[in-house]
N, C-alpha and C. Protein backbone atom coordinates (compact mmCIF):
# COMPACT_ATOMS: atom_id res chain seq x y z
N UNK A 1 -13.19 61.30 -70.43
CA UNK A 1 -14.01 60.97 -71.58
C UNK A 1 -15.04 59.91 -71.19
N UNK A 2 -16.31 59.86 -71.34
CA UNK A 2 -17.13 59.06 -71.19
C UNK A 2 -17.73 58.11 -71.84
N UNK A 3 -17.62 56.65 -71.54
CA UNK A 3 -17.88 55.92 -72.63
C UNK A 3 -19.58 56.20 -72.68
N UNK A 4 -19.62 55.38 -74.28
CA UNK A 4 -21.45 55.19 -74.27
C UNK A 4 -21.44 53.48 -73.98
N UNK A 5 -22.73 53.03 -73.18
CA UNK A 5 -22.69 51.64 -73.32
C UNK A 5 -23.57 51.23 -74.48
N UNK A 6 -23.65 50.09 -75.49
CA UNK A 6 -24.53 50.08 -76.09
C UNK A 6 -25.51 48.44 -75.98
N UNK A 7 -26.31 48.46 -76.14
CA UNK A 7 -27.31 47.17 -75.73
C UNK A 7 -27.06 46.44 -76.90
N UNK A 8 -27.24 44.95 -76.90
CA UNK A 8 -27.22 44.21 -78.10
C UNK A 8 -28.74 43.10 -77.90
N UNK A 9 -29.46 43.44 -78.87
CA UNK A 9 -30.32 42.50 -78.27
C UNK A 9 -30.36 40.77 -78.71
N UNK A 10 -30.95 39.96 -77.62
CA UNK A 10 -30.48 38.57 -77.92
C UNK A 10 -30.90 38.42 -79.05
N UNK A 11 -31.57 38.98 -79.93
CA UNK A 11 -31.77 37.55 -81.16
C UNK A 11 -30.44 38.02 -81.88
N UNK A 12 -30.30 39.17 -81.65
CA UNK A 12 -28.84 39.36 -82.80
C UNK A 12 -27.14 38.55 -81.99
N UNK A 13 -27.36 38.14 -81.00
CA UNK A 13 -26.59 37.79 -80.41
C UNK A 13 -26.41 36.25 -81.32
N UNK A 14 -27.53 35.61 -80.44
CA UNK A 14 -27.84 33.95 -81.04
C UNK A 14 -28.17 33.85 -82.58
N UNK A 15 -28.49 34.90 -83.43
CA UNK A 15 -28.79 34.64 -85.10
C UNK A 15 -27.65 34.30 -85.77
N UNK A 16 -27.94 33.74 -87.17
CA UNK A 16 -26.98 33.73 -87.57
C UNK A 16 -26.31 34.44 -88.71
N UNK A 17 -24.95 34.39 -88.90
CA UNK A 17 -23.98 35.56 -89.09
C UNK A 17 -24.75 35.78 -90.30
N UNK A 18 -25.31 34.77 -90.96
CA UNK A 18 -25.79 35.36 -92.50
C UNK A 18 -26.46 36.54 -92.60
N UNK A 19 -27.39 36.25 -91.36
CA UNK A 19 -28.42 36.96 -91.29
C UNK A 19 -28.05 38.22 -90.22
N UNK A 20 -26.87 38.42 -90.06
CA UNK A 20 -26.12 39.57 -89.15
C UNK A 20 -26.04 39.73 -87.62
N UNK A 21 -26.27 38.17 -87.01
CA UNK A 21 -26.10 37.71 -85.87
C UNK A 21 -24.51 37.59 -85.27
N UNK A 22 -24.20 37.07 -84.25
CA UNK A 22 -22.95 36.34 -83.87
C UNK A 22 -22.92 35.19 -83.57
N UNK A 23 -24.24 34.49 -83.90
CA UNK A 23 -23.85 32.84 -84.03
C UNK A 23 -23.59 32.23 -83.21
N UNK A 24 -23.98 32.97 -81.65
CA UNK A 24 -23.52 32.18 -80.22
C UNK A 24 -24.84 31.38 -79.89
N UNK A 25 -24.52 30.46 -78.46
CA UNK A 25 -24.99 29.91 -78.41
C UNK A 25 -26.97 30.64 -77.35
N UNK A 26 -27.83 30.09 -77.27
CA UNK A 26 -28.74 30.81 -76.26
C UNK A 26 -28.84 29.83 -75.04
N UNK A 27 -28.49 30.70 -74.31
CA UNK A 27 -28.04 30.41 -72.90
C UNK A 27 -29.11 29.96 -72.21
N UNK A 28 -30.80 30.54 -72.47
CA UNK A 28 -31.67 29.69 -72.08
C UNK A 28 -32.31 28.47 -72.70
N UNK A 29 -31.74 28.29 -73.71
CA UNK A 29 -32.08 26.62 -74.51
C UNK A 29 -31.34 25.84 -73.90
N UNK A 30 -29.68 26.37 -73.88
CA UNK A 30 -29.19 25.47 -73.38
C UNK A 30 -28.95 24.92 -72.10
N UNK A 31 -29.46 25.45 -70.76
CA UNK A 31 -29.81 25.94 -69.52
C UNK A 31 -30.98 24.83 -69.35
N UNK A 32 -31.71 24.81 -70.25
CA UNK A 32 -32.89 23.58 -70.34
C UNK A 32 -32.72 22.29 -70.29
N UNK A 33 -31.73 22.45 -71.72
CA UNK A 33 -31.24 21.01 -72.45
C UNK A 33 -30.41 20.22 -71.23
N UNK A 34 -29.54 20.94 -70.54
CA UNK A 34 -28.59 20.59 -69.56
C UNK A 34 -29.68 19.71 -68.22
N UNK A 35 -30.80 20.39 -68.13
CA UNK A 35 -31.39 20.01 -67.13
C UNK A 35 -32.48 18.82 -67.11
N UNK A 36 -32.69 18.63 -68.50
CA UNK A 36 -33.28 17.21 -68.82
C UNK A 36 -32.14 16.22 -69.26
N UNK A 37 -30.87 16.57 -69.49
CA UNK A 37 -29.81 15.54 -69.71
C UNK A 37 -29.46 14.84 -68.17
N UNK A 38 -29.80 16.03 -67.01
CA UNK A 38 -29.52 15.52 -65.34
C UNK A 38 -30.42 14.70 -65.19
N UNK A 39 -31.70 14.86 -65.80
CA UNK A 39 -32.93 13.95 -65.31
C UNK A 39 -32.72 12.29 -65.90
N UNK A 40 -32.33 12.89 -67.55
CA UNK A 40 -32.15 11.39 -68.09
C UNK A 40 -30.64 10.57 -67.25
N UNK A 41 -29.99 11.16 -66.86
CA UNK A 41 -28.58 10.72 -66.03
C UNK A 41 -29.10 10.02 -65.14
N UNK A 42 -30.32 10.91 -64.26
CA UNK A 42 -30.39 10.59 -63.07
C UNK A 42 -31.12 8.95 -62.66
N UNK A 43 -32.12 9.00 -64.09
CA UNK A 43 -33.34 7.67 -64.41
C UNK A 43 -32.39 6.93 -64.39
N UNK A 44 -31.25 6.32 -65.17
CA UNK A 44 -30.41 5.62 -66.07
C UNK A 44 -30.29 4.91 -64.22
N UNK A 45 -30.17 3.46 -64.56
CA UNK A 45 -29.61 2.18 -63.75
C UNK A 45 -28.34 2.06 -62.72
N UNK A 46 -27.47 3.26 -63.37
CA UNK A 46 -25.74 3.12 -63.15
C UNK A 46 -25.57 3.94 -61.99
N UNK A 47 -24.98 3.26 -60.50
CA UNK A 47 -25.09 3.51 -59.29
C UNK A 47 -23.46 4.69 -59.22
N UNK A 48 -23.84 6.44 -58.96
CA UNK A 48 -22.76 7.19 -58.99
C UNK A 48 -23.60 8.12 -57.58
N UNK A 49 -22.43 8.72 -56.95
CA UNK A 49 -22.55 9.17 -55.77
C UNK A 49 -23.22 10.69 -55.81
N UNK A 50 -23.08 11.57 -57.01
CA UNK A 50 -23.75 12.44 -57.03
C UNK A 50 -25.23 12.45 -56.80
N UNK A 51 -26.28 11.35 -57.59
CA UNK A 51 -27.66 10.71 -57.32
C UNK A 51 -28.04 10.28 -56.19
N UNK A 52 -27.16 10.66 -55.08
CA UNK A 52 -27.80 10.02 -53.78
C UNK A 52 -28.32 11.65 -53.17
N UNK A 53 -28.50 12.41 -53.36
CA UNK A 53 -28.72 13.43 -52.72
C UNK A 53 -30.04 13.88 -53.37
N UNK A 54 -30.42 13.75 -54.85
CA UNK A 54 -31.25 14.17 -55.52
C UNK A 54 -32.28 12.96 -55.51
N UNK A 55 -31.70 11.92 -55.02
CA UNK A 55 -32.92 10.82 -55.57
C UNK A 55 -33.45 11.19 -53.65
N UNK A 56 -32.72 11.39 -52.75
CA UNK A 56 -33.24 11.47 -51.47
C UNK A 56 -34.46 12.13 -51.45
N UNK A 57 -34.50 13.35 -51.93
CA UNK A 57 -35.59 14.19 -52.16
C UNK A 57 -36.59 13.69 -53.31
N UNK A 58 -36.38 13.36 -54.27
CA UNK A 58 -37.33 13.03 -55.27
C UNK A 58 -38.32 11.50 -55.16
N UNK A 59 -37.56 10.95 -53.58
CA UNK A 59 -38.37 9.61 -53.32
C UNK A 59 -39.19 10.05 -52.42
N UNK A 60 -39.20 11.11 -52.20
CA UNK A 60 -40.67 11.75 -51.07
C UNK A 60 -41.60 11.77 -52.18
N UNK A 61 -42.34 11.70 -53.86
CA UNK A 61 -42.86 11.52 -54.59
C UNK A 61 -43.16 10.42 -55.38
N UNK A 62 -42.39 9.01 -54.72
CA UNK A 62 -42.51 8.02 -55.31
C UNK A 62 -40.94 7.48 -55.23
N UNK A 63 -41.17 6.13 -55.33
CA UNK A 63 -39.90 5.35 -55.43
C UNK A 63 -39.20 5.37 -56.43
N UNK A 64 -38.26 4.94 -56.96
CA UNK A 64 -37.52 5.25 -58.06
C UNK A 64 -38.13 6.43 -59.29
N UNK A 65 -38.26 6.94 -58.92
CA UNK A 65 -38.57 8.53 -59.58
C UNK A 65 -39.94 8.69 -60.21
N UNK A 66 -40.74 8.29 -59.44
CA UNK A 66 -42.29 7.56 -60.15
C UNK A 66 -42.69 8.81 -60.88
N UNK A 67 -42.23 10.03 -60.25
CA UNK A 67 -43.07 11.22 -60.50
C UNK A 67 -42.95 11.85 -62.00
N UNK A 68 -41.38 10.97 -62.58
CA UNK A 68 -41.28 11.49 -64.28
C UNK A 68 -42.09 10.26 -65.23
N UNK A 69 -43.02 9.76 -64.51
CA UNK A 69 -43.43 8.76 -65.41
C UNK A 69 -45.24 9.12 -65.36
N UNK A 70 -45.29 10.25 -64.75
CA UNK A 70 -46.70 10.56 -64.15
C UNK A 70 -46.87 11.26 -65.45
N UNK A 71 -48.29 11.30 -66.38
CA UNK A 71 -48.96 12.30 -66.97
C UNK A 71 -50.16 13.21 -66.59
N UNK A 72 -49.24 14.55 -65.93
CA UNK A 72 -50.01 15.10 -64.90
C UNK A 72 -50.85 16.36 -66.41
């Protein structure tokens, strides 16, 4: 017997149930949000061992992260 597959498209995925969604979350908002919460982590004062690898590279653009303070 062969199944059928059927497509769901994202807005009905992420809408909401009122409106005949499933009310999940969207994976590219939150994919974003996650990646300016690393940046604000990364600015912040408080010396953690993960930031030594990312600030290595991001000081080829300036010293303490000059480059998020630039209005390019």
């Amino acid at each position: 017997m062969e199944q059928q597959i059927r497509k769901i498209k994202e807005k009905d995925v992420i809408g909401k149930k009122l409106n005949g969604g499933l009310d999940m979350i969207d994976i590219h908002t939150y994919s974003k949000s996650l990646k300016v919460k690393w940046i604000k982590n990364l600015r912040d004062s408080t010396l953690a061992n993960w930031k030594v690898i990312p600030r290595l590279y991001l000081d080829q653009f300036g010293k303490n992260l000059l480059i998020f303070d630039m209005d390019i």
